[in-house]
PDB file of N, CA and C in Angstrom:
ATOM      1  N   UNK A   1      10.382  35.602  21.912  1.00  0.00           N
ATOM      2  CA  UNK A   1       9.357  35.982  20.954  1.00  0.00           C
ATOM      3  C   UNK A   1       9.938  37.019  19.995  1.00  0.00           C
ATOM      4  N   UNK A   2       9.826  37.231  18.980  1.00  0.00           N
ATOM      5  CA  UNK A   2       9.932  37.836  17.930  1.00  0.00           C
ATOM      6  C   UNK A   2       9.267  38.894  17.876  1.00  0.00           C
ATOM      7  N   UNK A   3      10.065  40.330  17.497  1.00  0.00           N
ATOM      8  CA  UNK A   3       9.648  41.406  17.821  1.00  0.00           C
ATOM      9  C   UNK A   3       9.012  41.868  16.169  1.00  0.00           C
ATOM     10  N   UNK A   4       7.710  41.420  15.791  1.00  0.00           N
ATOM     11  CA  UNK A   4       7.017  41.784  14.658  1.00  0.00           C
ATOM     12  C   UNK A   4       5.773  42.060  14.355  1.00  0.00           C
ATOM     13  N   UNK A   5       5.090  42.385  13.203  1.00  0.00           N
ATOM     14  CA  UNK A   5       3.701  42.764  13.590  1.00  0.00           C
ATOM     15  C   UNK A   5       2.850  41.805  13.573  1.00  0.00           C
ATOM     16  N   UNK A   6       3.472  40.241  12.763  1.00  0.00           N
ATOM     17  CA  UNK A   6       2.971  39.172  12.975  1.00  0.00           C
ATOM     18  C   UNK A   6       2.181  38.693  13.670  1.00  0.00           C
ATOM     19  N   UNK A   7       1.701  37.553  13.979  1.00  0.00           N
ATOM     20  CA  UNK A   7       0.793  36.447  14.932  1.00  0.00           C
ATOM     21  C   UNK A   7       2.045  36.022  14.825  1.00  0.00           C
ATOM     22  N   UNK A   8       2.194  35.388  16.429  1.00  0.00           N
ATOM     23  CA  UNK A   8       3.781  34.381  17.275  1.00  0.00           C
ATOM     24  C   UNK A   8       2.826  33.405  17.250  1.00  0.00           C
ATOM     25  N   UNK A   9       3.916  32.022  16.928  1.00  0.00           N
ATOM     26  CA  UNK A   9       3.585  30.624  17.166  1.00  0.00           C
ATOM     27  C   UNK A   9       4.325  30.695  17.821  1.00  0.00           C
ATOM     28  N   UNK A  10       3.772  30.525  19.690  1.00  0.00           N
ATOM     29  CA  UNK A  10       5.363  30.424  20.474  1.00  0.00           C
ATOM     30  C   UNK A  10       5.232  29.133  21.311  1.00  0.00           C
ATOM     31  N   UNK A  11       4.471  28.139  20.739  1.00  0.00           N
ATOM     32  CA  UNK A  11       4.649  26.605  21.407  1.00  0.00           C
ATOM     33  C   UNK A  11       4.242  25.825  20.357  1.00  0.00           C
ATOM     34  N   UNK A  12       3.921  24.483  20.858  1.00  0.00           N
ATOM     35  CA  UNK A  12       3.735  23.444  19.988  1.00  0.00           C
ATOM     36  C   UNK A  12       2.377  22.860  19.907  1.00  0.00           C
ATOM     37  N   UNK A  13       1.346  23.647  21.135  1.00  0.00           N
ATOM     38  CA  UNK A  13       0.430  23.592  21.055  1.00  0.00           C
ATOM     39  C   UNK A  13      -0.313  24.911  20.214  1.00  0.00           C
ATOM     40  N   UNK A  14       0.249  25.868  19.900  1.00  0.00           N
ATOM     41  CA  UNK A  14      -0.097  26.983  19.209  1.00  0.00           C
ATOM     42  C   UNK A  14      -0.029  26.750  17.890  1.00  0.00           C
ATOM     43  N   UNK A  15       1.214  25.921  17.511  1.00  0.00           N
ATOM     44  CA  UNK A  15       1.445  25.347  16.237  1.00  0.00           C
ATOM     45  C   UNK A  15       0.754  24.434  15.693  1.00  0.00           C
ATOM     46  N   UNK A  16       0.001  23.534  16.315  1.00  0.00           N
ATOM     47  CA  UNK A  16      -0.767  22.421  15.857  1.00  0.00           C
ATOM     48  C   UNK A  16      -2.446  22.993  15.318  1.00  0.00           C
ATOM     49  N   UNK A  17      -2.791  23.349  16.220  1.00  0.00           N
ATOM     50  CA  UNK A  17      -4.015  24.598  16.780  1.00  0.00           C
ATOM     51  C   UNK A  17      -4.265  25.791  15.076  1.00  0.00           C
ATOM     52  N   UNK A  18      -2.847  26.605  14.973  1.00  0.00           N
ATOM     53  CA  UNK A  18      -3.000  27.266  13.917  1.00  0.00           C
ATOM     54  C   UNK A  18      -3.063  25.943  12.634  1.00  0.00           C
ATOM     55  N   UNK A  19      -2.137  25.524  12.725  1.00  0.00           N
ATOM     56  CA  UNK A  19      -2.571  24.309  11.710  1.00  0.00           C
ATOM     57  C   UNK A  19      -3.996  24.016  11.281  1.00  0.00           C
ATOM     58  N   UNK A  20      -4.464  23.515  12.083  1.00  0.00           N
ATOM     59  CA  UNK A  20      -5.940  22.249  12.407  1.00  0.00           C
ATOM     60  C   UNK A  20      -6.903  23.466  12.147  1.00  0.00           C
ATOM     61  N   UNK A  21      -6.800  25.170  12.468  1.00  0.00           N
ATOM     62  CA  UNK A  21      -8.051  25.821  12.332  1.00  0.00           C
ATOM     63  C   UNK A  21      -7.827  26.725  10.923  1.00  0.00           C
ATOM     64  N   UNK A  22      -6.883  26.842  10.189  1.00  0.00           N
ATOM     65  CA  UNK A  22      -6.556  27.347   9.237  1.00  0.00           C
ATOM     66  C   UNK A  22      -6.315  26.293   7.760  1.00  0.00           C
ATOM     67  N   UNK A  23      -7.154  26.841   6.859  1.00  0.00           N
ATOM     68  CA  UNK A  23      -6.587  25.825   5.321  1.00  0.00           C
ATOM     69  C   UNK A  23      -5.270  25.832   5.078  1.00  0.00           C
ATOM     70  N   UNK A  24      -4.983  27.267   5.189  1.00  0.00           N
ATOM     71  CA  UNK A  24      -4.120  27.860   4.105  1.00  0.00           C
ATOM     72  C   UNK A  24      -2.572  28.778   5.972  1.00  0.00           C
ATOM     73  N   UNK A  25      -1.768  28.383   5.482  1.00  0.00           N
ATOM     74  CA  UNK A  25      -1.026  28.941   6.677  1.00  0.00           C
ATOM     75  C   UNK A  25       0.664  28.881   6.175  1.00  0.00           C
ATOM     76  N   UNK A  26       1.012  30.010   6.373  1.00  0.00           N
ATOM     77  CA  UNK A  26       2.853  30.459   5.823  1.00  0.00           C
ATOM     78  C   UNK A  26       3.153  30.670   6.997  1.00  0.00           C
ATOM     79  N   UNK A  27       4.523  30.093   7.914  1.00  0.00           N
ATOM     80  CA  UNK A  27       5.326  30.330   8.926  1.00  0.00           C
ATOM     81  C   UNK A  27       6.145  30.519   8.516  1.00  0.00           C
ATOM     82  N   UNK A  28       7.090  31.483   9.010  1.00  0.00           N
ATOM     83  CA  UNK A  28       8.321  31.914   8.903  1.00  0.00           C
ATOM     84  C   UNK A  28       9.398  31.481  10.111  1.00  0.00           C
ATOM     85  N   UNK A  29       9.817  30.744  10.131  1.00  0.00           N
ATOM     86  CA  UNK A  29      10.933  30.319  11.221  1.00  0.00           C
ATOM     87  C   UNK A  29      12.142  31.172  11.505  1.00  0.00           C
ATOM     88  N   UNK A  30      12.203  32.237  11.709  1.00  0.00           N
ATOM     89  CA  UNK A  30      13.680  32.946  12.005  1.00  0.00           C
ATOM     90  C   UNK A  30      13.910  33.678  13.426  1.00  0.00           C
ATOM     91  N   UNK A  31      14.767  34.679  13.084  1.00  0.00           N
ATOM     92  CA  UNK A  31      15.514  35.544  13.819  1.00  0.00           C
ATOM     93  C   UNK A  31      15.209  36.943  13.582  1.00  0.00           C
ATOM     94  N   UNK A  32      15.722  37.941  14.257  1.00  0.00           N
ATOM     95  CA  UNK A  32      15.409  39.046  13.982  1.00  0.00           C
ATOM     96  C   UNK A  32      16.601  39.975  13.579  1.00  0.00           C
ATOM     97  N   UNK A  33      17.057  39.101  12.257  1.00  0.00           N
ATOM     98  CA  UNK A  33      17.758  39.063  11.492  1.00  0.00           C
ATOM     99  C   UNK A  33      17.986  39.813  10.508  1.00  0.00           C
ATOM    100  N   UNK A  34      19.294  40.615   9.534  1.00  0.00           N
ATOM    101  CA  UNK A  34      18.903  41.129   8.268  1.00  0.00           C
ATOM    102  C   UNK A  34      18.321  39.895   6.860  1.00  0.00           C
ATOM    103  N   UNK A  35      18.243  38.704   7.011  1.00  0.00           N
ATOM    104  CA  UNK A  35      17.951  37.809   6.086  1.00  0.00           C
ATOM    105  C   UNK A  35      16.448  37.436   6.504  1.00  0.00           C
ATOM    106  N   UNK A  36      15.727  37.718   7.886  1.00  0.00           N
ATOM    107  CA  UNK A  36      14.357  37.443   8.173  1.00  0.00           C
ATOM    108  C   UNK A  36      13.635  38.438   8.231  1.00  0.00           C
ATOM    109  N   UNK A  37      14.064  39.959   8.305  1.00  0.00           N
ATOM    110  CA  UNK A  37      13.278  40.963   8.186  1.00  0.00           C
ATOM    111  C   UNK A  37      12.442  41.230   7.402  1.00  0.00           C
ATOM    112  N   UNK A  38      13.108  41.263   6.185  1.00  0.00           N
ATOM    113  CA  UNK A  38      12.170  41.834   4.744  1.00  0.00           C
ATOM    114  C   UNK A  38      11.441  40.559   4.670  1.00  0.00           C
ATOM    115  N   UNK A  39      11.503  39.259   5.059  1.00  0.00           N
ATOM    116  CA  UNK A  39      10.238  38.548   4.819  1.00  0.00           C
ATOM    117  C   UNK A  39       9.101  38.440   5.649  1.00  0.00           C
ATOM    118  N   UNK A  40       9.710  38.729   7.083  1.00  0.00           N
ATOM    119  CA  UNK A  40       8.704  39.460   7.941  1.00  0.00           C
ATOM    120  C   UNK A  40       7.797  40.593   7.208  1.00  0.00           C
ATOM    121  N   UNK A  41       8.357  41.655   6.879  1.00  0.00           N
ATOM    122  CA  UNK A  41       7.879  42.732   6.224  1.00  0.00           C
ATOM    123  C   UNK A  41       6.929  42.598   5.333  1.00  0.00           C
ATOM    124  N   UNK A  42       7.076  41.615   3.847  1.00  0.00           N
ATOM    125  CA  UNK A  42       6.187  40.880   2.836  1.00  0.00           C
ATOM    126  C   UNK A  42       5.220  40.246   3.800  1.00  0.00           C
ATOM    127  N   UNK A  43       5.393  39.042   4.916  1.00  0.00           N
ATOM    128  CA  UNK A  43       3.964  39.001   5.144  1.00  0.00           C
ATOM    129  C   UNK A  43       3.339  39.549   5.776  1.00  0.00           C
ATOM    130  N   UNK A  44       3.797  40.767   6.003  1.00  0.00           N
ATOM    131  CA  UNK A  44       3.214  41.168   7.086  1.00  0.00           C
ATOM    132  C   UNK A  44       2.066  42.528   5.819  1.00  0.00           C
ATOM    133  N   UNK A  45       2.839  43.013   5.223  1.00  0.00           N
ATOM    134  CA  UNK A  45       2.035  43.563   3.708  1.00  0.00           C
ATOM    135  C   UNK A  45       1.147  42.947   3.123  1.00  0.00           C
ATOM    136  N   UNK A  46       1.741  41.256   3.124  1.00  0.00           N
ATOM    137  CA  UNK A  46       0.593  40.958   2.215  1.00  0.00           C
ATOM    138  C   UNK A  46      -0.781  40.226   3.112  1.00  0.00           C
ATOM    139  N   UNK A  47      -0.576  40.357   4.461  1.00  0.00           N
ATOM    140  CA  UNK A  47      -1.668  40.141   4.635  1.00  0.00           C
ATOM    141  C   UNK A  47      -3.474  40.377   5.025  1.00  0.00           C
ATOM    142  N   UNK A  48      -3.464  41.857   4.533  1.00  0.00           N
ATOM    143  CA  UNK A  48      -4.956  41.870   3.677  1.00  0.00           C
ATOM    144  C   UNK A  48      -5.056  42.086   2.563  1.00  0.00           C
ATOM    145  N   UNK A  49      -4.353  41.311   1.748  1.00  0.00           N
ATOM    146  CA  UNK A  49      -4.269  40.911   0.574  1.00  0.00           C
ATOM    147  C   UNK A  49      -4.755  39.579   0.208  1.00  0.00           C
ATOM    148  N   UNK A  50      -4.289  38.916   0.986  1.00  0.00           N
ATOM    149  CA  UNK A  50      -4.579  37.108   0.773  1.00  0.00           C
ATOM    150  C   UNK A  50      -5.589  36.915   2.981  1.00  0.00           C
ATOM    151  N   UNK A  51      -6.522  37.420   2.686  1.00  0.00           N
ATOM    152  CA  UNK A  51      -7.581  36.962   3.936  1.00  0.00           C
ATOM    153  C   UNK A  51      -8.063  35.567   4.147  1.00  0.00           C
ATOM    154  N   UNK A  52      -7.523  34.985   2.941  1.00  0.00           N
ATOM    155  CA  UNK A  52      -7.195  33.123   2.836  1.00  0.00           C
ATOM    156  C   UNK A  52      -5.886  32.199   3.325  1.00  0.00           C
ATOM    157  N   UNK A  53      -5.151  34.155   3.979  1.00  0.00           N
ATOM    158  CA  UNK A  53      -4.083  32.716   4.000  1.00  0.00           C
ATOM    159  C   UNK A  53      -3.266  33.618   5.988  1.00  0.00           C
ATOM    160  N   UNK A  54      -3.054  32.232   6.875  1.00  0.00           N
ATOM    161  CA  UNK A  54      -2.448  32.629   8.043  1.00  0.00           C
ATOM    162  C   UNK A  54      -1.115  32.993   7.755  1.00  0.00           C
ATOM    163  N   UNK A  55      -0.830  34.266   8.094  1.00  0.00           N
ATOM    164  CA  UNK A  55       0.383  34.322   8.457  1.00  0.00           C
ATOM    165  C   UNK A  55       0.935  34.653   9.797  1.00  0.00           C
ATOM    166  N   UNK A  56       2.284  33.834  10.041  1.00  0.00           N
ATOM    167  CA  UNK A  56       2.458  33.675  11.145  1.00  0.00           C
ATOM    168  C   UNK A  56       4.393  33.639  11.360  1.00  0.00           C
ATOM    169  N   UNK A  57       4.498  33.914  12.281  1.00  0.00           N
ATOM    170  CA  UNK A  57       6.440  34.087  12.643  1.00  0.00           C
ATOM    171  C   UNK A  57       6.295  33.030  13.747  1.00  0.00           C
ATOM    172  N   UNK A  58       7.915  32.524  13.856  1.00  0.00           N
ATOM    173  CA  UNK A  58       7.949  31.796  14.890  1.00  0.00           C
ATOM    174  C   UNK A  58       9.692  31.660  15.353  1.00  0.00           C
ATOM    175  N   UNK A  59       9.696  31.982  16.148  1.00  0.00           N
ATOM    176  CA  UNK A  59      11.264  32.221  16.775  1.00  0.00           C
ATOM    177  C   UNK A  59      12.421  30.868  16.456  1.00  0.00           C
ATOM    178  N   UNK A  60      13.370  30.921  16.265  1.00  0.00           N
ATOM    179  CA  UNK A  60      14.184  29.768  15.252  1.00  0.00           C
ATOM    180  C   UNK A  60      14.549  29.230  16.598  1.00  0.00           C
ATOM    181  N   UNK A  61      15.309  30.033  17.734  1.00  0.00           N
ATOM    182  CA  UNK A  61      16.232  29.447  18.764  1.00  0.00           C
ATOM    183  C   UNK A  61      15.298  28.808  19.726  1.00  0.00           C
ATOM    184  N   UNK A  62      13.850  29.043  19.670  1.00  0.00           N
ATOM    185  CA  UNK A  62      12.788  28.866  20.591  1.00  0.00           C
ATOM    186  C   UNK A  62      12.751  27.290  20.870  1.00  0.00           C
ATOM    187  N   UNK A  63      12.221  26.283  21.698  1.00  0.00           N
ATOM    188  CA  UNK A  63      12.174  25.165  21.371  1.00  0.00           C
ATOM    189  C   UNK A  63      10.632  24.925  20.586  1.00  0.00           C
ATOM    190  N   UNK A  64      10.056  25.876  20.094  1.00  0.00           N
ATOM    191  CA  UNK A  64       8.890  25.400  19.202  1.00  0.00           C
ATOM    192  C   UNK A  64       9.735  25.952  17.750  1.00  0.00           C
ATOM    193  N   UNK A  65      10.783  26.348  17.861  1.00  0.00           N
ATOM    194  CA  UNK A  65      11.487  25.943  16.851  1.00  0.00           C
ATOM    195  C   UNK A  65      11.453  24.729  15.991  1.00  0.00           C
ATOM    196  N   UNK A  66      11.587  23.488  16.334  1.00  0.00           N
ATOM    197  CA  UNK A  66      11.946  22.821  16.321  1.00  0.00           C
ATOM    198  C   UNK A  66      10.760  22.326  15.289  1.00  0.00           C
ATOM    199  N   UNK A  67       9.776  22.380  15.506  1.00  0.00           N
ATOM    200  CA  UNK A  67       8.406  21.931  15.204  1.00  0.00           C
ATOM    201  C   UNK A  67       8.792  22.336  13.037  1.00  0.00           C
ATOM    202  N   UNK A  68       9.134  23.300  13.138  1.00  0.00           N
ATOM    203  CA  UNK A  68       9.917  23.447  11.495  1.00  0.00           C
ATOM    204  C   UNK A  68      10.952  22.998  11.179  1.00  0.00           C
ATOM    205  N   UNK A  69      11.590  23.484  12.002  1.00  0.00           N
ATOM    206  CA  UNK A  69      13.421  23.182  11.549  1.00  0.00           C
ATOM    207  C   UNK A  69      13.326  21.285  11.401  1.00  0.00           C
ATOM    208  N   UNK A  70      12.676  20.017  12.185  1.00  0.00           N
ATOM    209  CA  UNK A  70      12.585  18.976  12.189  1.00  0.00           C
ATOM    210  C   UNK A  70      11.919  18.240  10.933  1.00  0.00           C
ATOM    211  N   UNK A  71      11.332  18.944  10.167  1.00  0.00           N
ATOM    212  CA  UNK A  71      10.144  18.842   9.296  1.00  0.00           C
ATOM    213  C   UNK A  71      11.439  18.007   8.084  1.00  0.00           C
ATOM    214  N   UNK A  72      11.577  17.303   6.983  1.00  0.00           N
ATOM    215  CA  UNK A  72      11.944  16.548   6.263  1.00  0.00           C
ATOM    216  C   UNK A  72      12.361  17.776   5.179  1.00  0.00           C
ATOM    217  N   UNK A  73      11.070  18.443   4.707  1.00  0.00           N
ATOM    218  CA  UNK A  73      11.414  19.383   3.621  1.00  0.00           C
ATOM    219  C   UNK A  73      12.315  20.565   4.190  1.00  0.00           C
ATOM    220  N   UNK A  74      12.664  21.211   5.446  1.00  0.00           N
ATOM    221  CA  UNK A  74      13.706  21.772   5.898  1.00  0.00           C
ATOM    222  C   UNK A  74      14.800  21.346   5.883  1.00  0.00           C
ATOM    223  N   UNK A  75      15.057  19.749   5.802  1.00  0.00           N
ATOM    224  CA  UNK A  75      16.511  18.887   6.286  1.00  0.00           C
ATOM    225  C   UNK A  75      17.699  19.884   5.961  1.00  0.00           C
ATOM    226  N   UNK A  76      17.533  20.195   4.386  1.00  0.00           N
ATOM    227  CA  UNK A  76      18.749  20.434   3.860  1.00  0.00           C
ATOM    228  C   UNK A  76      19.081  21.953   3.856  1.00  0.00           C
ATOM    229  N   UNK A  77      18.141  22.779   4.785  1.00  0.00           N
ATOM    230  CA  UNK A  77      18.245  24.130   4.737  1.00  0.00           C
ATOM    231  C   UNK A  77      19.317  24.937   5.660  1.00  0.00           C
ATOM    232  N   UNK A  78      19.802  25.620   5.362  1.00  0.00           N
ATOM    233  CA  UNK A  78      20.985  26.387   5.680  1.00  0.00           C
ATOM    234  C   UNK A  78      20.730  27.614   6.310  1.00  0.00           C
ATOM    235  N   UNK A  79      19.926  28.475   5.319  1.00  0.00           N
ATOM    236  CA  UNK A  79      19.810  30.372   5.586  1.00  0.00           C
ATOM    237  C   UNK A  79      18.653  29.983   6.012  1.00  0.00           C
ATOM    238  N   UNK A  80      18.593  31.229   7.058  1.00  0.00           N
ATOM    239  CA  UNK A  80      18.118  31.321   7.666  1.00  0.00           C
ATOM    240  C   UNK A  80      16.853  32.679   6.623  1.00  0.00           C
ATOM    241  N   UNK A  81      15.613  33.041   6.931  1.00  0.00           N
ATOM    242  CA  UNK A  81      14.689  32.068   7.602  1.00  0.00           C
ATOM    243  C   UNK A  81      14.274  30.713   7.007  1.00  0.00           C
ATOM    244  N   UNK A  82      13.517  30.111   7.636  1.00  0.00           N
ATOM    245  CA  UNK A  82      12.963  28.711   7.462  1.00  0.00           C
ATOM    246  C   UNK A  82      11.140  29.372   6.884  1.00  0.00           C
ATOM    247  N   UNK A  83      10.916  29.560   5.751  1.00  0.00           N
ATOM    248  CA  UNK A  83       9.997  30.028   5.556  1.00  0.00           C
ATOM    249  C   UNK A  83       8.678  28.491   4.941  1.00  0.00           C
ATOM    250  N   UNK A  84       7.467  28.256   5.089  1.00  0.00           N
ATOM    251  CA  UNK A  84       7.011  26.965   4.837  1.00  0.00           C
ATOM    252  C   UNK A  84       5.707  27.157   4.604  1.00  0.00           C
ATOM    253  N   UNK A  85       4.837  26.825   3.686  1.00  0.00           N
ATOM    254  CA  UNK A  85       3.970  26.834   3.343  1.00  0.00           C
ATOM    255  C   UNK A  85       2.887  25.499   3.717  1.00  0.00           C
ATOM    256  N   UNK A  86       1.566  25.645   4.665  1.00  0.00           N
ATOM    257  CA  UNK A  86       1.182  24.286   4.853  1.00  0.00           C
ATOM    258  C   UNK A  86      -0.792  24.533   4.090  1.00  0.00           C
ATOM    259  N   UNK A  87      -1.046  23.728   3.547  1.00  0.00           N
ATOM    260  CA  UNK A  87      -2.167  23.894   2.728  1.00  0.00           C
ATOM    261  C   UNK A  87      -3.038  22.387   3.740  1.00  0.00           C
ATOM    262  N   UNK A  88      -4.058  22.558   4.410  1.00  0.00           N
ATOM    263  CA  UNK A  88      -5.095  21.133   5.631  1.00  0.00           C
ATOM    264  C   UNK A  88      -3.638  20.431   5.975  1.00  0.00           C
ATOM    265  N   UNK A  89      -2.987  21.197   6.559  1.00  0.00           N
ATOM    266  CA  UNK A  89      -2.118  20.873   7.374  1.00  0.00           C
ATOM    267  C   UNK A  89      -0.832  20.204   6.731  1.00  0.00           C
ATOM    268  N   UNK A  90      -0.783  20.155   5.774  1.00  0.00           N
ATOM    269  CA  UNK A  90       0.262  19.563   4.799  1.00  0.00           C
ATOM    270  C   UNK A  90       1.513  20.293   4.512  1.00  0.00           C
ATOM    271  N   UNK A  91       2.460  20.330   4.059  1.00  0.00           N
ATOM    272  CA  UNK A  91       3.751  21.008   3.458  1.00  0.00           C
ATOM    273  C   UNK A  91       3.308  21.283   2.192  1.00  0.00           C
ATOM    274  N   UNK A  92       3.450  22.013   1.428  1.00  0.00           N
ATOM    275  CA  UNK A  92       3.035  22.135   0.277  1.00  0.00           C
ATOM    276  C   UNK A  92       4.402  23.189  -0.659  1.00  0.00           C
ATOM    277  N   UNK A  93       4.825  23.337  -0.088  1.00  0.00           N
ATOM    278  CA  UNK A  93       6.456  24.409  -0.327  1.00  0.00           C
ATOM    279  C   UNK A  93       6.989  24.773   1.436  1.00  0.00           C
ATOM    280  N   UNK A  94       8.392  24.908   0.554  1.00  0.00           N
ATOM    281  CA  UNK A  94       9.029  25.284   1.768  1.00  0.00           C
ATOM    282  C   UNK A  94      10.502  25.984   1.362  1.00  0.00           C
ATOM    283  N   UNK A  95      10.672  27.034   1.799  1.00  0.00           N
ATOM    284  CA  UNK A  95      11.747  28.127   1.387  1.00  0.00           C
ATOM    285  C   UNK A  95      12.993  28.619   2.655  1.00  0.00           C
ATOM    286  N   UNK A  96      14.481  28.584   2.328  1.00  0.00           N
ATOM    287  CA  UNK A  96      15.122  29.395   3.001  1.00  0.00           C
ATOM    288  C   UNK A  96      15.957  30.395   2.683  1.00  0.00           C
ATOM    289  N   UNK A  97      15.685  31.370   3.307  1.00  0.00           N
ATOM    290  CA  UNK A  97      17.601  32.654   3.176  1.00  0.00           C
ATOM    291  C   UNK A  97      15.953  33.639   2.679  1.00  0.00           C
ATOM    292  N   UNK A  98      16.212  34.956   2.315  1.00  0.00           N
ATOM    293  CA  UNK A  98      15.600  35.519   2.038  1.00  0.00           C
ATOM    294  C   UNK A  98      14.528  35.632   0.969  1.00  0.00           C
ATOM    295  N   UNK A  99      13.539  36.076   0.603  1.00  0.00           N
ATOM    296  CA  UNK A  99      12.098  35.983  -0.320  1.00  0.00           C
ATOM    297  C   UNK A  99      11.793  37.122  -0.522  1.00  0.00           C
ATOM    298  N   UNK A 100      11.647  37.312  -1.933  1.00  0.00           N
ATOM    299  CA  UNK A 100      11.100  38.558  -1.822  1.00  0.00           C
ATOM    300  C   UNK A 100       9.558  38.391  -2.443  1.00  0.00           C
ATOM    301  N   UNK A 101       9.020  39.914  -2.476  1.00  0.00           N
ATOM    302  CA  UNK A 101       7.936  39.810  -2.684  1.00  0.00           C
ATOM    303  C   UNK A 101       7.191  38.971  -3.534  1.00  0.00           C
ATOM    304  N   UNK A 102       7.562  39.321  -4.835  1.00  0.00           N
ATOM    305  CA  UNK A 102       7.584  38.087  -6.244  1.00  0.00           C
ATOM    306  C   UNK A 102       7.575  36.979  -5.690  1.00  0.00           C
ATOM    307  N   UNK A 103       8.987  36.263  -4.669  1.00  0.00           N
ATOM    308  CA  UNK A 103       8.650  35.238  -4.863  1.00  0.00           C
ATOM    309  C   UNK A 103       7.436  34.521  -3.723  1.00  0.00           C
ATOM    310  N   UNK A 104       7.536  34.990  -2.729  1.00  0.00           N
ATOM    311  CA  UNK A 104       6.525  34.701  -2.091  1.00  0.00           C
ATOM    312  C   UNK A 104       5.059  34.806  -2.674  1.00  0.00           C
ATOM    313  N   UNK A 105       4.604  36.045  -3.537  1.00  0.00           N
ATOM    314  CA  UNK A 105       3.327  35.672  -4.147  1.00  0.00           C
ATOM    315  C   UNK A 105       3.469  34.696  -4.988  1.00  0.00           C
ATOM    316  N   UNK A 106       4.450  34.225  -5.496  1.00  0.00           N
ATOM    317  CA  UNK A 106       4.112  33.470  -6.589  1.00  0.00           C
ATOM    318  C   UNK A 106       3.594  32.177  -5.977  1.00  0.00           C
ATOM    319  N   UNK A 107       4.572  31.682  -4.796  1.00  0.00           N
ATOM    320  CA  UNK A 107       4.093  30.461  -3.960  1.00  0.00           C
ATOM    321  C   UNK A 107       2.838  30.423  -3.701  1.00  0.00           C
ATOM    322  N   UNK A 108       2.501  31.777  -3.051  1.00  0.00           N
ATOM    323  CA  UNK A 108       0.665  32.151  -2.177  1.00  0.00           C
ATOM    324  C   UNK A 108      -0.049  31.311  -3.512  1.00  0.00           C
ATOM    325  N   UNK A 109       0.074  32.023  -4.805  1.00  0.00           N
ATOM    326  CA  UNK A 109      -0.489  31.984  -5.977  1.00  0.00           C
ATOM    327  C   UNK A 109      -0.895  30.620  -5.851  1.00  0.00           C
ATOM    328  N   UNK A 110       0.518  29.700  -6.642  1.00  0.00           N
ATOM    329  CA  UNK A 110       0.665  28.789  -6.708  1.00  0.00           C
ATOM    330  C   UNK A 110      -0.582  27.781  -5.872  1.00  0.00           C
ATOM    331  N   UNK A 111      -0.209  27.931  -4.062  1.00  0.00           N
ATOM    332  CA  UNK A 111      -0.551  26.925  -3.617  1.00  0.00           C
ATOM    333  C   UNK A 111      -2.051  27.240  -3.246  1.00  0.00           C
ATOM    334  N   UNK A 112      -2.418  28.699  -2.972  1.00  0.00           N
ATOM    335  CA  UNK A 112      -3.513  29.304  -2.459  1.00  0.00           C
ATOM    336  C   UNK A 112      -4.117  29.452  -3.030  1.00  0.00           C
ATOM    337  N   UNK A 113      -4.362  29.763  -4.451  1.00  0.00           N
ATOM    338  CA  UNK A 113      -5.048  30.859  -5.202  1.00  0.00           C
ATOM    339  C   UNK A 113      -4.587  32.189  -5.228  1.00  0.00           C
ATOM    340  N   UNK A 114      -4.343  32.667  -6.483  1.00  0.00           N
ATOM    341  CA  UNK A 114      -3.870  34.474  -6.894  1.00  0.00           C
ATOM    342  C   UNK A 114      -5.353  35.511  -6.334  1.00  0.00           C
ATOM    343  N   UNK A 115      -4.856  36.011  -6.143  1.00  0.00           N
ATOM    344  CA  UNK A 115      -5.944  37.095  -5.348  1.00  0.00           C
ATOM    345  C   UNK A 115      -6.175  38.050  -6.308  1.00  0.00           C
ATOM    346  N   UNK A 116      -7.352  38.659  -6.249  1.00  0.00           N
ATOM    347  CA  UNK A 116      -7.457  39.960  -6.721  1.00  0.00           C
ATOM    348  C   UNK A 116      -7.031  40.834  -6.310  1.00  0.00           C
TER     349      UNK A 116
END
């Protein structure tokens, strides 16, 4: 498990579950890493900011790993984290190697709605 202030997706039944009860949901797939920290950090800031949207971490080496890293829009990803955006359970973006603030709101924006 991932040592963050996050919500852990630490199975595949946790993963489906946050899916199916949430519209709007950003996982972060990493490590506790210098390239997964600061995006840990952003969602972990921005979330009472966007009260529309789950955020959630999920351990890379874990076997509910897999549940991202397997996903089509990850195929070609390299850096680590595996960051993914799912809008009624869908992919809707999907990001790796580090994010910063900018760009992560811009995605929220994008796929969620911009917040006040």
């Amino acid at each position: 498990m991932l040592q963050t202030a996050l919500e852990h997706i630490e199975s595949e039944q946790d993963f489906e579950e946050t899916l199916a009860s949430n519209e709007n949901v950003m996982i972060c797939c990493g490590r506790m890493g210098p390239m997964c920290l600061p995006v840990y950090d952003v969602m972990d800031a921005l979330t009472p900011t966007y009260p529309n949207v789950a955020f959630r971490d999920m351990a890379f080496d874990e076997p509910v790993g897999k549940t991202i890293r397997s996903l089509p829009e990850t195929a070609g990803f390299a850096g680590l984290p595996f960051t993914v955006y799912f809008k009624h359970g869908k992919v809707v973006a999907a990001t790796s190697s580090i994010q910063t603030m900018e760009q992560v709101t811009t995605i929220l924006d994008e796929h969620f709605g911009a917040q006040d």
